[in-house]
Protein backbone atom coordinates (compact mmCIF):
# COMPACT_ATOMS: atom_id res chain seq x y z
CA UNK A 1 -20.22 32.47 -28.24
CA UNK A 2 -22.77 29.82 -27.02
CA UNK A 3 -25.58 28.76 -28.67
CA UNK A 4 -28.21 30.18 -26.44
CA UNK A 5 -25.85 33.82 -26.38
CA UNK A 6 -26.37 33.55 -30.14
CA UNK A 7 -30.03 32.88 -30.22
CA UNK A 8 -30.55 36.15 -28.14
CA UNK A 9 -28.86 38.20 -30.12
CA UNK A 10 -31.29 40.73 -31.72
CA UNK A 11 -31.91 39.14 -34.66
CA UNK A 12 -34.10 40.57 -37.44
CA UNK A 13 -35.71 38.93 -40.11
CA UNK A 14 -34.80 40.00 -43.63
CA UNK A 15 -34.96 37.92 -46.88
CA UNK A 16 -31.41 37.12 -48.69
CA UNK A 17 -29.52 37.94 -45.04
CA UNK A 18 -28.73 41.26 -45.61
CA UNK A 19 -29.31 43.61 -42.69
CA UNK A 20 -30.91 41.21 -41.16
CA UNK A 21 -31.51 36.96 -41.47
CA UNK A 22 -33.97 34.43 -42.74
CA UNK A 23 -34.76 30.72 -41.61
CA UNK A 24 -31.87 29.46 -43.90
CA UNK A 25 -28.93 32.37 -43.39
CA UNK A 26 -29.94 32.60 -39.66
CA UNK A 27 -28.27 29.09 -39.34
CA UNK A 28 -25.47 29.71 -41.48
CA UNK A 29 -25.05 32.92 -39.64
CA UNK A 30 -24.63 30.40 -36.43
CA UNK A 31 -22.64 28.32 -38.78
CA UNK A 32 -20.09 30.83 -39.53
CA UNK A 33 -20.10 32.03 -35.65
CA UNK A 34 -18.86 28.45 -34.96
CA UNK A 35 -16.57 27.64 -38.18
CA UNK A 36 -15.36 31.53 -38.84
CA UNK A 37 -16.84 30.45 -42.39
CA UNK A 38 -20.12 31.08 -43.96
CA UNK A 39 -21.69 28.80 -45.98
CA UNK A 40 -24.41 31.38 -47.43
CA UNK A 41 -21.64 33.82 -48.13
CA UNK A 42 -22.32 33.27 -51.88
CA UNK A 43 -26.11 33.78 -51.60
CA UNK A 44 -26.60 36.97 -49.41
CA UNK A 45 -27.78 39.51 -51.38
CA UNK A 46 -28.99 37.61 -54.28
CA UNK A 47 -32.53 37.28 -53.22
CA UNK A 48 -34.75 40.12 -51.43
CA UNK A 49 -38.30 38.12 -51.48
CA UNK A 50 -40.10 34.22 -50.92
CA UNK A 51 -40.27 34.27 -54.73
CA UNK A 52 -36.47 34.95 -55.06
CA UNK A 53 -35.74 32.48 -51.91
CA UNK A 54 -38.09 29.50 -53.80
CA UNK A 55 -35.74 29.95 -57.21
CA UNK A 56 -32.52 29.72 -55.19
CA UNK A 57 -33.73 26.66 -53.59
CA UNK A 58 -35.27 24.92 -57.08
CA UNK A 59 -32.10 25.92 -58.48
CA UNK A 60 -30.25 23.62 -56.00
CA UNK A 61 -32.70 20.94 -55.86
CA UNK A 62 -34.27 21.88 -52.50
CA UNK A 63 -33.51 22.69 -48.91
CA UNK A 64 -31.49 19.50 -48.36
CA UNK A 65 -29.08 19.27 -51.23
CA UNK A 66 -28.27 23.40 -50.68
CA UNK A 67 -27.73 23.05 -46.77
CA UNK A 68 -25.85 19.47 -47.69
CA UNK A 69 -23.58 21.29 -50.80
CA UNK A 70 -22.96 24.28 -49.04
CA UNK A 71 -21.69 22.15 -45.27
CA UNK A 72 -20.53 19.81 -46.90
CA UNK A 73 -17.72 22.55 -49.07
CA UNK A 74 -16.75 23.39 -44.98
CA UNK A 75 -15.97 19.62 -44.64
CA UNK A 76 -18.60 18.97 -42.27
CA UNK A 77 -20.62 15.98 -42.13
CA UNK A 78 -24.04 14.47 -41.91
CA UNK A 79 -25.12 12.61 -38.41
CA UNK A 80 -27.79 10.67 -37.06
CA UNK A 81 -28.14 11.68 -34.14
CA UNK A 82 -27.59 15.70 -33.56
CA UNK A 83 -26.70 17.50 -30.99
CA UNK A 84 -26.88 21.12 -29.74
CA UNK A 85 -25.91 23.49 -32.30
CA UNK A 86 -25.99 20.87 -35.13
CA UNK A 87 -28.28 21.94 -38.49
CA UNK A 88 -31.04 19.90 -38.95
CA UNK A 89 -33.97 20.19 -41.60
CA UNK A 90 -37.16 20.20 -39.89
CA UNK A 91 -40.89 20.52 -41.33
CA UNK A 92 -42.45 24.08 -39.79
CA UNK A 93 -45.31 26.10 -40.39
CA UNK A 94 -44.22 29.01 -42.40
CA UNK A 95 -47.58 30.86 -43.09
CA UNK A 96 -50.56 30.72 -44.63
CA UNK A 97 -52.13 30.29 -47.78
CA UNK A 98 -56.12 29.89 -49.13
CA UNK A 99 -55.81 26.23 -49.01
CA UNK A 100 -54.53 26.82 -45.07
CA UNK A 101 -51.19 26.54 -42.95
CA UNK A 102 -48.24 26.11 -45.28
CA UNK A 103 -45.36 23.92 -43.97
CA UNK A 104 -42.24 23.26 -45.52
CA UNK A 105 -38.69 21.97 -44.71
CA UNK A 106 -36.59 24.42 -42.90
CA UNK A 107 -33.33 24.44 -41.94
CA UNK A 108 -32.90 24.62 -37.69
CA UNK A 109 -29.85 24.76 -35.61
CA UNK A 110 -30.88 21.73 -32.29
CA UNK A 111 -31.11 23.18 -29.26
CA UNK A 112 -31.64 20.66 -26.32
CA UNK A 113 -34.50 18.63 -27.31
CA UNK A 114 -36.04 21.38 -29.65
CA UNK A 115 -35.19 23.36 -32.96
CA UNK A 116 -34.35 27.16 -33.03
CA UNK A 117 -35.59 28.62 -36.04
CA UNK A 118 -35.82 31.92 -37.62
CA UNK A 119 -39.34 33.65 -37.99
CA UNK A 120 -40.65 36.91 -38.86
CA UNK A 121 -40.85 38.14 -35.36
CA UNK A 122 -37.00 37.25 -34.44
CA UNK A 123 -36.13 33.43 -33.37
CA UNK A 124 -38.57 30.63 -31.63
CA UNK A 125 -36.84 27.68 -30.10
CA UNK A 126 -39.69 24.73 -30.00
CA UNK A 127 -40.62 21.34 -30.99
CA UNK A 128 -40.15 20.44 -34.65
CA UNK A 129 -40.66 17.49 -36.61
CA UNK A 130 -36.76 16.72 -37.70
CA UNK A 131 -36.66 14.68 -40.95
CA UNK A 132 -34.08 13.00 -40.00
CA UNK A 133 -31.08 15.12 -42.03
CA UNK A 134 -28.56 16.77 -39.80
CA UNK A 135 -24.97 18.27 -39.88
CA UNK A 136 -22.44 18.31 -37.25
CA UNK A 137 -21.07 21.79 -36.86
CA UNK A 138 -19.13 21.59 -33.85
């Protein structure tokens, strides 16, 4: 499967990837369509809300070190420079909040010059800040 086939697949957005995938098991997901091996296999199912989602992450010490624990287990490796269908962290708007927009570091799978990410309404390919963290996947 290419990238693109995979980012038109009829994705839904669920919390915990179960029935469905959120920003972080939407590019595992990808991950495991590459590798034939999950790297959120462990965490599916353990978390059904933001709140649960937030703990898993504190718990690991943030988005970074749990994408970088869990590729790293699959033996692959951070790069510089990525390339389609690497995982990258990027910073995104995720919502709202009374202080305003909320953004936070996501992890993306690249896509050309831009990020594909998974959103509430299915996935968005667009320019994204990068923060300079990446995995190669294939």
């Amino acid at each position: 499967m290419t990238l693109e086939q995979y980012i038109r697949l009829p994705h839904r957005w669920r919390w915990g990837g179960m029935g469905g995938e959120d920003c972080t098991t939407f590019c595992a997901a990808w991950v495991a369509a590459v590798t034939g091996k999950d790297p959120a296999a462990e965490l599916r199912g353990t978390y059904v809300d933001a709140d649960g989602a937030g703990a898993v992450l504190r718990a690991a010490g943030g988005v970074e070190r749990l994408v970088g624990s869990r590729l790293a287990a699959l033996g692959l490796h951070r790069v510089q420079r990525p390339q389609d269908g690497d995982i990258g962290i990027v910073s995104a708007m995720t919502g709202f909040d009374a202080a305003g927009m909320v953004v936070k570091h996501i992890p993306a799978i690249r896509f050309g010059p831009l990020w594909a990410v998974m959103s509430a309404r299915g996935p968005m390919v667009k320019k994204l800040d990068w923060t300079g963290k990446a995995w190669r996947i294939a």
